[in-house]
Protein backbone atom coordinates (compact mmCIF):
# COMPACT_ATOMS: atom_id res chain seq x y z
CA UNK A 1 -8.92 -14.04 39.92
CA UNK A 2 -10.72 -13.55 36.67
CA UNK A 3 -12.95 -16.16 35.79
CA UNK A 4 -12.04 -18.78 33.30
CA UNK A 5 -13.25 -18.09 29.54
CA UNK A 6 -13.17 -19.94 27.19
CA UNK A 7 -11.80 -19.15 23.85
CA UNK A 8 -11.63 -20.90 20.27
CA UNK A 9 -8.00 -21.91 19.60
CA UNK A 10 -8.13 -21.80 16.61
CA UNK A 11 -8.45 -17.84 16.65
CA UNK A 12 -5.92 -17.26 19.43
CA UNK A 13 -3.48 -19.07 16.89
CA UNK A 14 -4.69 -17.33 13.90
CA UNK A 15 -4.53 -13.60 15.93
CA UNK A 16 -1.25 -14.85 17.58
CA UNK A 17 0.48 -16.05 13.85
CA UNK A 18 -0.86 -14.42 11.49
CA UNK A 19 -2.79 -11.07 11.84
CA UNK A 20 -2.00 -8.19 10.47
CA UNK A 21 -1.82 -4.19 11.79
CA UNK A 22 -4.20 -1.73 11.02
CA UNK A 23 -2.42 1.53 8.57
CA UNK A 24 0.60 0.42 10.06
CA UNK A 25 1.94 -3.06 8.49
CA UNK A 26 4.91 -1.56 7.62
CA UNK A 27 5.92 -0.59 11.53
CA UNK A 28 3.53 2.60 11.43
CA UNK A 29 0.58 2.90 13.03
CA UNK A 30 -2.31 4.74 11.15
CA UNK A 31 -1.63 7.81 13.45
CA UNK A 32 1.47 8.21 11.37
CA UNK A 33 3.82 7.62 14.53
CA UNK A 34 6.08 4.42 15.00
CA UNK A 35 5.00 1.86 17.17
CA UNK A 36 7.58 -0.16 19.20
CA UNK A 37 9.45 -2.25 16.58
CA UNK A 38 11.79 -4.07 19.34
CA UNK A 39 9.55 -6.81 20.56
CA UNK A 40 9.83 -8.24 23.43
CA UNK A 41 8.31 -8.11 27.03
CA UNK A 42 5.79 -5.29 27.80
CA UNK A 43 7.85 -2.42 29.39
CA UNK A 44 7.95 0.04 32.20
CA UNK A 45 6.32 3.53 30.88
CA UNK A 46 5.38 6.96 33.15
CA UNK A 47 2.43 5.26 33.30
CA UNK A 48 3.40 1.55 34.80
CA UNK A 49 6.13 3.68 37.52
CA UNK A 50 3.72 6.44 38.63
CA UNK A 51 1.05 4.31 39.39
CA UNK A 52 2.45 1.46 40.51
CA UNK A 53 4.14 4.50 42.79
CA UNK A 54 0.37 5.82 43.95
CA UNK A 55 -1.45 3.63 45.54
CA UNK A 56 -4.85 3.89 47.07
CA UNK A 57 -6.07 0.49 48.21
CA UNK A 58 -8.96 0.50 46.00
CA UNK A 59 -9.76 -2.89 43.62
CA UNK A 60 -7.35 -2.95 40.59
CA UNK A 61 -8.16 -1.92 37.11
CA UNK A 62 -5.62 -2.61 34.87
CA UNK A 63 -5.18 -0.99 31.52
CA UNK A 64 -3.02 -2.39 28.55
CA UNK A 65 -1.90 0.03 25.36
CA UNK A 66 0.83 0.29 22.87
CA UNK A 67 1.43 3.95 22.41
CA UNK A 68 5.18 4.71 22.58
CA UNK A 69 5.19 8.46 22.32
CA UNK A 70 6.24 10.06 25.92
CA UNK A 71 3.79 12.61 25.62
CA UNK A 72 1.11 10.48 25.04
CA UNK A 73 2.11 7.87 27.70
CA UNK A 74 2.35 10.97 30.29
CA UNK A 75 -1.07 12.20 29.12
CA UNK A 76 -2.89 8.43 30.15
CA UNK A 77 -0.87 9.03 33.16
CA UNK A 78 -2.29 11.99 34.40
CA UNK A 79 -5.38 10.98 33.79
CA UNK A 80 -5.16 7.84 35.64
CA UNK A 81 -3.61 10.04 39.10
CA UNK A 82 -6.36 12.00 38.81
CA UNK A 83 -9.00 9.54 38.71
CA UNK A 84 -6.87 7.68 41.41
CA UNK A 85 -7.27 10.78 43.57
CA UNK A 86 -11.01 11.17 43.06
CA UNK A 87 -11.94 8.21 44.55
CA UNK A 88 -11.07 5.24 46.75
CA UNK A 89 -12.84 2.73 45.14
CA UNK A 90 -10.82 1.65 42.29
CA UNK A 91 -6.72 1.62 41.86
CA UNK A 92 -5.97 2.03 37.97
CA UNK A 93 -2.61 1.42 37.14
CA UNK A 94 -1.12 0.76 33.07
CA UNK A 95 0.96 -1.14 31.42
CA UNK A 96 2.77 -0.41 27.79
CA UNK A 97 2.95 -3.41 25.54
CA UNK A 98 5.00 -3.07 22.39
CA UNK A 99 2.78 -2.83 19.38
CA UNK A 100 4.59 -5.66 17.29
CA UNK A 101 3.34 -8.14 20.20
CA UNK A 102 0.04 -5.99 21.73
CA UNK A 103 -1.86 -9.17 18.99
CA UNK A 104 0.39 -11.65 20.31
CA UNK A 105 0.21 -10.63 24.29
CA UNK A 106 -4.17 -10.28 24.33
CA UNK A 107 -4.17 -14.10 22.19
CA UNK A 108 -1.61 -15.76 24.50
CA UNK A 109 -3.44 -13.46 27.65
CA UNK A 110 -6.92 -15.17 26.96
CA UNK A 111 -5.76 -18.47 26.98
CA UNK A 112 -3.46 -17.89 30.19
CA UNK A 113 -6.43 -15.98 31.63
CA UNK A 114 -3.86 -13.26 31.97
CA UNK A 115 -5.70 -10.61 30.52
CA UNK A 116 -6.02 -6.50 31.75
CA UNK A 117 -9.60 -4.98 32.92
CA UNK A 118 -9.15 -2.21 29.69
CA UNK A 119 -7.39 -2.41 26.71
CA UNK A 120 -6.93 0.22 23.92
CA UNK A 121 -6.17 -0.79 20.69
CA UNK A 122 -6.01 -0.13 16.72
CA UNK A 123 -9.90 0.15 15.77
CA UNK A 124 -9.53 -2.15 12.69
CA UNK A 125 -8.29 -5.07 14.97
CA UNK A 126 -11.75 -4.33 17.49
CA UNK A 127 -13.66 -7.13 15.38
CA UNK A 128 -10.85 -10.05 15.46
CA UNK A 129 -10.99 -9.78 19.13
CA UNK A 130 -14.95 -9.83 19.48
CA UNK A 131 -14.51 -12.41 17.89
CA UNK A 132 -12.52 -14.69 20.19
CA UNK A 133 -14.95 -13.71 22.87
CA UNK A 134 -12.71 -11.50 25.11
CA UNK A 135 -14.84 -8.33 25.35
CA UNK A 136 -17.38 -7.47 26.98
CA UNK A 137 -21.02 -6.57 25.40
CA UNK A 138 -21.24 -3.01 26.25
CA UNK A 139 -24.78 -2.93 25.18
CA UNK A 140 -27.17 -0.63 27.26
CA UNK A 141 -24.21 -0.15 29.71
CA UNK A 142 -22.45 2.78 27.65
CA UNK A 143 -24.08 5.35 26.58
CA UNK A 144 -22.88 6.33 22.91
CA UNK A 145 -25.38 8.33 21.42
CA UNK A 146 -23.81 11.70 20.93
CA UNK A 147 -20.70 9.44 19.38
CA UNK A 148 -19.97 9.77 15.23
CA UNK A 149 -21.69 6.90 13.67
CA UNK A 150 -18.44 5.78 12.21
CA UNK A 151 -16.56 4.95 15.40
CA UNK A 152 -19.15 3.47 17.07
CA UNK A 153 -19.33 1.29 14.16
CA UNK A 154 -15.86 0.25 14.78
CA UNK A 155 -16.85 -1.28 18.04
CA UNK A 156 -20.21 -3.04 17.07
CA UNK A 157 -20.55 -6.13 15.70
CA UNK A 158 -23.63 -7.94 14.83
CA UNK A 159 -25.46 -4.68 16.50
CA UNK A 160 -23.91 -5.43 19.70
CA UNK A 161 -21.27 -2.58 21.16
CA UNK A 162 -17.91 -4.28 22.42
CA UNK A 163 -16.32 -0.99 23.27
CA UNK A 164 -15.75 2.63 23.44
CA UNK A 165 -14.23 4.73 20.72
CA UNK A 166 -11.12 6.80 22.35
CA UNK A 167 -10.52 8.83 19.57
CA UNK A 168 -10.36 9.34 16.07
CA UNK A 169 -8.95 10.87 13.29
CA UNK A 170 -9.44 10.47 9.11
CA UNK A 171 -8.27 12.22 5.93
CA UNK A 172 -8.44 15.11 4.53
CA UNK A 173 -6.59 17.15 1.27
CA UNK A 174 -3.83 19.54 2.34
CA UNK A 175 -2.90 22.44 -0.19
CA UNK A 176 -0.52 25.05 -0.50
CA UNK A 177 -2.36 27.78 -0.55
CA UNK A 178 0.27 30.30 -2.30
CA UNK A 179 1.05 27.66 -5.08
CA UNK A 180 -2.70 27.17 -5.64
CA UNK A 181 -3.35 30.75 -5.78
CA UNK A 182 -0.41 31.44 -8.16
CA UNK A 183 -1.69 29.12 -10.69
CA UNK A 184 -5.15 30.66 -10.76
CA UNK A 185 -7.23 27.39 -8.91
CA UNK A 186 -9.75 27.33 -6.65
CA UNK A 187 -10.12 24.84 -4.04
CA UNK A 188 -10.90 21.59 -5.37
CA UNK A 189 -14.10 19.67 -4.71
CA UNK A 190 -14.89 17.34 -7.18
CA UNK A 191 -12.30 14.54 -8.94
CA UNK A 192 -12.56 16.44 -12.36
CA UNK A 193 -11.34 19.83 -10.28
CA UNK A 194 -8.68 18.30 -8.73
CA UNK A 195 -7.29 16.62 -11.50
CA UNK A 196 -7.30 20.34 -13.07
CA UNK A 197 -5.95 22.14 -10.26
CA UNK A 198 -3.35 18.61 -9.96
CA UNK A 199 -2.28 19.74 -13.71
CA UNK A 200 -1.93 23.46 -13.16
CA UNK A 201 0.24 23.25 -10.14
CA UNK A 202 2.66 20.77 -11.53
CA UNK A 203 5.71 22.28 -12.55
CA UNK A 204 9.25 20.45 -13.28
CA UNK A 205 10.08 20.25 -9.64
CA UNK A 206 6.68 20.23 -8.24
CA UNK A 207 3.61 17.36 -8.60
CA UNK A 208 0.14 18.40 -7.77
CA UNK A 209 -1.06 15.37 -5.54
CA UNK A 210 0.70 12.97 -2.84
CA UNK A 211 -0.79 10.38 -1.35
CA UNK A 212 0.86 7.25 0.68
CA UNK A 213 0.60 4.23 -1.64
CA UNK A 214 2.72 1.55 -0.21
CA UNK A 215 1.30 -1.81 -0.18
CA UNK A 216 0.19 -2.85 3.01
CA UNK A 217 -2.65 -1.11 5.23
CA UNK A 218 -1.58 2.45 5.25
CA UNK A 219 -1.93 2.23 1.17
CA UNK A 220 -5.59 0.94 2.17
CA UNK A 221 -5.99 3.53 4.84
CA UNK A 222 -5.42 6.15 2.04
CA UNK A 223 -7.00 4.50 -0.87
CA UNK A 224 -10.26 3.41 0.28
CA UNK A 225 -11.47 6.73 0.65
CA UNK A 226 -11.44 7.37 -3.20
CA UNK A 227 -13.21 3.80 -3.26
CA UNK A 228 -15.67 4.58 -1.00
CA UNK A 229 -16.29 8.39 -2.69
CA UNK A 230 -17.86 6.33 -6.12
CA UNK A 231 -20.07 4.66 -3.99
CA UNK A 232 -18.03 1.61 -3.99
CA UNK A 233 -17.79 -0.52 -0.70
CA UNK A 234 -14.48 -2.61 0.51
CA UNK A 235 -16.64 -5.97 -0.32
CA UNK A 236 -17.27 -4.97 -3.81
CA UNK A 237 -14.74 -3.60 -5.73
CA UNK A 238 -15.05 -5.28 -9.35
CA UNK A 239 -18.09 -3.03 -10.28
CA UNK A 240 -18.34 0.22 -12.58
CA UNK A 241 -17.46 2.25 -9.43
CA UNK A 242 -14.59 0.29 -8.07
CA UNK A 243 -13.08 0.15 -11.49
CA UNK A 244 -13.59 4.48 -11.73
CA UNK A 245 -11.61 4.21 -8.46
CA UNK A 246 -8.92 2.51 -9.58
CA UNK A 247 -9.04 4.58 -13.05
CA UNK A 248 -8.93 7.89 -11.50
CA UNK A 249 -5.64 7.21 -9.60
CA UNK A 250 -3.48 5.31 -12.51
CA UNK A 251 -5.25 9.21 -14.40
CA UNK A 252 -3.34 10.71 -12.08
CA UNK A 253 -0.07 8.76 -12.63
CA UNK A 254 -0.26 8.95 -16.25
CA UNK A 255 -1.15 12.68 -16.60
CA UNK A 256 1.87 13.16 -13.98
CA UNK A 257 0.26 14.95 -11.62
CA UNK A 258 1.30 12.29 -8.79
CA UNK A 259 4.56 10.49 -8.63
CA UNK A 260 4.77 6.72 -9.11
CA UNK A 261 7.39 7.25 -5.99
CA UNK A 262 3.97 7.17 -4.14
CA UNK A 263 4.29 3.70 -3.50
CA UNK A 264 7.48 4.17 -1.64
CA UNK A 265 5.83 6.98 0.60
CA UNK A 266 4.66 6.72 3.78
CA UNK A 267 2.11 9.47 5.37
CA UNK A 268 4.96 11.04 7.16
CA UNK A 269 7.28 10.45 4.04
CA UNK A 270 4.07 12.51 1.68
CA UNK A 271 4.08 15.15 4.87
CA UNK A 272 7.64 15.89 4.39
CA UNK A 273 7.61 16.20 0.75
CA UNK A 274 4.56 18.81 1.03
CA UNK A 275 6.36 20.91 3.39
CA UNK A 276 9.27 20.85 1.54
CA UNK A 277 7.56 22.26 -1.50
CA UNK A 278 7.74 19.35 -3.86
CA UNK A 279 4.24 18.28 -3.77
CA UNK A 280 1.34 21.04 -3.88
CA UNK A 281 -1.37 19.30 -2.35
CA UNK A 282 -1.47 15.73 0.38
CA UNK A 283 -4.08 13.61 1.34
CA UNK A 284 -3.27 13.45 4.73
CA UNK A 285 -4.21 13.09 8.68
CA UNK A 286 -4.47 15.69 11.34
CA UNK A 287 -1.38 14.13 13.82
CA UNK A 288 0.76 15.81 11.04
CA UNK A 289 -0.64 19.45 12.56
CA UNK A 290 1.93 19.73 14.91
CA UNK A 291 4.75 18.41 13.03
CA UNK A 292 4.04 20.90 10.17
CA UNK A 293 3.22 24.06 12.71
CA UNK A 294 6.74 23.01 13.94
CA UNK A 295 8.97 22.31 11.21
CA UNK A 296 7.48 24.85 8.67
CA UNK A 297 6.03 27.88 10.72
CA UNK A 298 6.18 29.89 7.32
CA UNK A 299 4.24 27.03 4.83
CA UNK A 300 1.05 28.60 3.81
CA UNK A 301 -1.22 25.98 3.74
CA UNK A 302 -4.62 25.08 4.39
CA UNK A 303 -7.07 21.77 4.88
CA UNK A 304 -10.07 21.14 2.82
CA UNK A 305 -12.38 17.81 2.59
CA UNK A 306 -11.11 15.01 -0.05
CA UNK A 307 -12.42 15.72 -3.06
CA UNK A 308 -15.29 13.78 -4.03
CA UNK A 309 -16.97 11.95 -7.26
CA UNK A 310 -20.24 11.31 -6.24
CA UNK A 311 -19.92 11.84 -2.30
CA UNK A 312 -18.30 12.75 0.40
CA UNK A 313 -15.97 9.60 1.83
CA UNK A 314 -13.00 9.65 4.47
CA UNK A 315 -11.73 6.96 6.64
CA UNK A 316 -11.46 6.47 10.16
CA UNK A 317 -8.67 5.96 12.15
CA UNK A 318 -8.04 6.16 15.88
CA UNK A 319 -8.34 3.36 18.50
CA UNK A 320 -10.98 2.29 20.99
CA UNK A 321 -11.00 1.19 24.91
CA UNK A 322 -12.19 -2.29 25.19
CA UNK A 323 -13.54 -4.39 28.55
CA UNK A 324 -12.25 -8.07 29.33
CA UNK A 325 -15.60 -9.72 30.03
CA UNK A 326 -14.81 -11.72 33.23
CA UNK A 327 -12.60 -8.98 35.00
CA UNK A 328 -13.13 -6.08 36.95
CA UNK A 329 -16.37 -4.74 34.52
CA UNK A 330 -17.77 -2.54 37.11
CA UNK A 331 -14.30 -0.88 37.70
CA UNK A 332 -13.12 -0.46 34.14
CA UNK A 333 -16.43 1.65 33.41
CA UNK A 334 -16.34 3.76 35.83
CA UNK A 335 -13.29 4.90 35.01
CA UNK A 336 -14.14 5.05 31.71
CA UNK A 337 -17.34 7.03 32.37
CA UNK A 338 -14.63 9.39 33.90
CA UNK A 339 -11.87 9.37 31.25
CA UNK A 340 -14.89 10.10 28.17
CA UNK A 341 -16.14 13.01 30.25
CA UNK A 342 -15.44 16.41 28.28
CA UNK A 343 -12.81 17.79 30.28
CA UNK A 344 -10.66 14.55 30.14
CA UNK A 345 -11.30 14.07 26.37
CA UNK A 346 -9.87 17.45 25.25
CA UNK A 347 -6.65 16.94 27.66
CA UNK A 348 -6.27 13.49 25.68
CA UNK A 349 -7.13 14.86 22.05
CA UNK A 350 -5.10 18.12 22.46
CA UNK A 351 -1.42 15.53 23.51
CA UNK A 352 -2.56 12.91 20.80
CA UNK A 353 -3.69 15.97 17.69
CA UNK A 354 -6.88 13.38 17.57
CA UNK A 355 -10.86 14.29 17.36
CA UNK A 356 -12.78 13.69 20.02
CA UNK A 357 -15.14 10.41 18.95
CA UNK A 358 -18.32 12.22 20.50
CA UNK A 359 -19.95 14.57 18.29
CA UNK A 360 -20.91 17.00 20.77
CA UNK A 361 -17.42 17.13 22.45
CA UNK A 362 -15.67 17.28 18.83
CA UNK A 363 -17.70 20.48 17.71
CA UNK A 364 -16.42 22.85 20.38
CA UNK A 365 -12.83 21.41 20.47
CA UNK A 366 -11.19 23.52 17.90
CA UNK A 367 -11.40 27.93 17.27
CA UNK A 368 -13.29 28.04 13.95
CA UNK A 369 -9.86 28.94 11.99
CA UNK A 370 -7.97 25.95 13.23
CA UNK A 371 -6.45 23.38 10.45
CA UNK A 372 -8.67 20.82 12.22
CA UNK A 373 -11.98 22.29 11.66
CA UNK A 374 -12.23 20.57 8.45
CA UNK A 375 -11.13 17.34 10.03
CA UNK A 376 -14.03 17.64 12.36
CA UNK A 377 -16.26 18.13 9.53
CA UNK A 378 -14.80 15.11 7.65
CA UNK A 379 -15.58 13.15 10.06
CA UNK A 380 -19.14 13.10 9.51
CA UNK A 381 -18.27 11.26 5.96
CA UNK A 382 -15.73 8.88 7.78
CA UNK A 383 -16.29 5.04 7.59
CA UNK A 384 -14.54 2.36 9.31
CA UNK A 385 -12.34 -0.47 7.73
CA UNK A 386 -14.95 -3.62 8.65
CA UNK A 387 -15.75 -3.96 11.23
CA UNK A 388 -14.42 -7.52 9.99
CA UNK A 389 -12.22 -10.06 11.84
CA UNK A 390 -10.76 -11.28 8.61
CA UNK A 391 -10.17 -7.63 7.65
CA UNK A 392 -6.38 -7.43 7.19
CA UNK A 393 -7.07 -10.08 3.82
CA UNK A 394 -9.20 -7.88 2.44
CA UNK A 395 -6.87 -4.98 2.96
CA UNK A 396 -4.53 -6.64 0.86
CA UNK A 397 -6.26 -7.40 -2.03
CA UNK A 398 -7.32 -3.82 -1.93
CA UNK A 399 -3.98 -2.71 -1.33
CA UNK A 400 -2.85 -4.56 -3.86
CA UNK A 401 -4.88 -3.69 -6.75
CA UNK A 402 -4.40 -0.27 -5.68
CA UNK A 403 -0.54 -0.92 -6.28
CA UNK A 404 -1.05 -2.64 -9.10
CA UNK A 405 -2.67 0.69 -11.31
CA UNK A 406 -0.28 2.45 -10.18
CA UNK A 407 2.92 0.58 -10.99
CA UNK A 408 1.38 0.14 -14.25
CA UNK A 409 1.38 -4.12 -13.52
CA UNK A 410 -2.44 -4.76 -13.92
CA UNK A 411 -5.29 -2.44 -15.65
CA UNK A 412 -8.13 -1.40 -13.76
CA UNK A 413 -10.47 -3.94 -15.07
CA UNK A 414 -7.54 -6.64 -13.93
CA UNK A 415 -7.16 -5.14 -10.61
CA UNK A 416 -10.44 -5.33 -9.74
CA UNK A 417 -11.32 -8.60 -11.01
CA UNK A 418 -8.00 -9.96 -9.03
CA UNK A 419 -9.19 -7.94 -6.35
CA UNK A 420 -12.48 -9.29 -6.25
CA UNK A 421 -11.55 -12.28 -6.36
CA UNK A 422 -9.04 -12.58 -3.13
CA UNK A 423 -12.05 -10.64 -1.26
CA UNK A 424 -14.76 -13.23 -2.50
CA UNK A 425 -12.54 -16.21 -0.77
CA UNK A 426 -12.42 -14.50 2.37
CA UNK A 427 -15.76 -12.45 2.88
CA UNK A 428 -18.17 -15.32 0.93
């Protein structure tokens, strides 16, 4: 029996009511895949029958997650048997819990004290939940060193680590190679190149640039790396830099290089316009890889970092593992310290097309010519979203303003200021 905590409820109600999902408000997580849109009670997955199937007598460590592709369910799986078959001292078993209620099932779980040993979740949401006091401070216990700065990041809060990056992934530009080589461009690396290679390769049935712009965290997800590019943070947006932002995409509107349809797109609706051939270069993630390998074996195309104005920027997606404080703390990392070693990693990263979170793991993942070479090297300019418990507000007033240029409803300098303004109420 775990021991009783005791949490503020006031932020179970706020997590249970109100919160928001990270790059996936609109029923998408920021991999790009659907999460479980039925609701509900948690259900059976290979992972809940197999081990429930497999016993070994050992103390329970209980894992909750909300991924609802097979492949990556039977991936957890396997790793779980095989840890379950290295030792006797631990019994790991899983349970699948619907995204739409994974919030709703960890606020109502800490007040039932009804809560797993593990759970792995969205990395934006990491900070709400330190904040109701669920997790344990990982501090000095896990060893994250060799880790990109960025996803640690996700897991610290007031320089104290609550958890364990999993995985990650980010954004990087996509191009059709052919179509950029037909119209005479090089690869873009600054704004002021890709606007010109954006111009050359639009045609009447071709744009130059997609990106998802719908209003809700995935338009975040893929906006704030332009933001963050001027030098421009999430906090301050109504500022020479912020404002650049915000003029360089409503450029590319009105120069019709991108499509105000956009704001309609998701990141798998921008993927399948790219391999169609209507759009000559995406800003995009690297779980797309395998769709695209699949569905357009003959696309020519390429990955290259986001073009910056006066750096480098991406930004991170992915989720992390997380330990209750109060329950089985000693089991839960050891497992862990087994699931993060390098063999297990790349099993996991190769089923999920993610990047391993530790640097040193990450560098020798992928040949040299893979398509997610460059996403290992974007990485190193990927930042997280917060780490802020009252993030999902500020991701839409940025989401909004980003909207707003676009649609033509608010200038820059508006935007901004609005912007600013919504952020200011929540963050000051």
């Amino acid at each position: 029996m775990k021991k009783k905590r005791v949490i503020s409820l006031l932020a179970v109600l706020a997590m249970t009511i109100g919160m928001l999902t990270g790059c996936g408000s609109s029923a998408q997580t920021q991999d790009g895949a659907k999460p479980e849109e039925s609701g509900g009670e948690a259900q059976d997955s290979p992972a809940d029958a197999s081990a429930e199937a497999e016993g070994n007598g050992g103390e329970a460590v209980t894992i909750w997650y909300y991924w609802e592709t097979e492949g990556h369910q039977v991936a957890l799986d396997q790793v779980i048997q095989e840890y379950n078959a290295s030792q006797d001292t631990y019994e790991v078993t899983a349970k699948y819990v619907p995204f739409a209620d994974f919030k709703k099932q960890l606020s109502i779980g800490a007040s039932a004290d009804e809560l797993p040993d593990i759970a792995i979740l969205d990395s934006p949401d990491h900070a709400s939940y330190v904040e109701m006091g669920i997790f344990e401070d990982l501090t000095g216990k896990f060893d994250v060193s060799s880790y990109y700065e960025g996803t640690v990041n996700s897991c610290t809060v007031d320089g104290k680590l609550y958890g364990i990056p999993f995985g990650a992934n980010c954004l990087a530009l996509y191009y059709n190679e052919d179509l950029l080589t037909a119209a005479g461009c090089k690869v873009p690396e600054t704004w002021d190149e890709l606007m010109d290679a954006a111009k050359a390769l639009t045609t009447d049935s071709v744009t130059g640039l997609a990106l998802c712009s719908v209003q809700n965290e995935e338009g975040t997800f893929n906006f704030v790396p332009w933001l963050w590019s001027t030098g421009a943070t999430s906090y301050d947006i109504n500022n020479e830099n912020g404002i650049r932002a915000l003029t360089f995409i409503q450029n590319l509107i009105n120069e019709g290089v991108m499509s105000k349809e956009c704001i309609n797109w998701t990141q798998g609706d921008v993927m399948n316009q790219f391999i169609s051939g209507n759009v000559a270069m995406m800003e995009n993630g690297p779980w797309q890889i395998p769709t695209m390998q699949a569905e357009a074996p003959d696309l020519n195309w390429k990955v290259t970092l986001i073009p910056k104005d006066s750096q480098y920027a991406s930004v991170l997606g992915g989720e992390n593992y997380a330990v209750i404080n109060g329950g089985n703390v000693d089991g839960a990392l050891d497992f862990l310290t087994y699931a993060t070693s390098e063999e297990k990693v790349k099993f996991l990263m190769d089923k999920f097309g993610y990047i391993s979170a530790d640097k040193m793991i990450a560098e020798n993942q992928f040949e040299a010519d893979s398509p997610y070479t460059p996403f290992v090297e974007e990485l190193n300019y990927a930042m997280p979203r917060g780490p802020l418990a009252e993030w999902p507000g500020v991701s839409d007033a940025i989401s909004l303003a980003f909207n707003q240029v676009i649609t033509g409803t608010a200038t820059p300098e508006d935007a901004a200021a609005g912007a600013q303004a919504t952020i200011d109420g929540i963050v000051k």
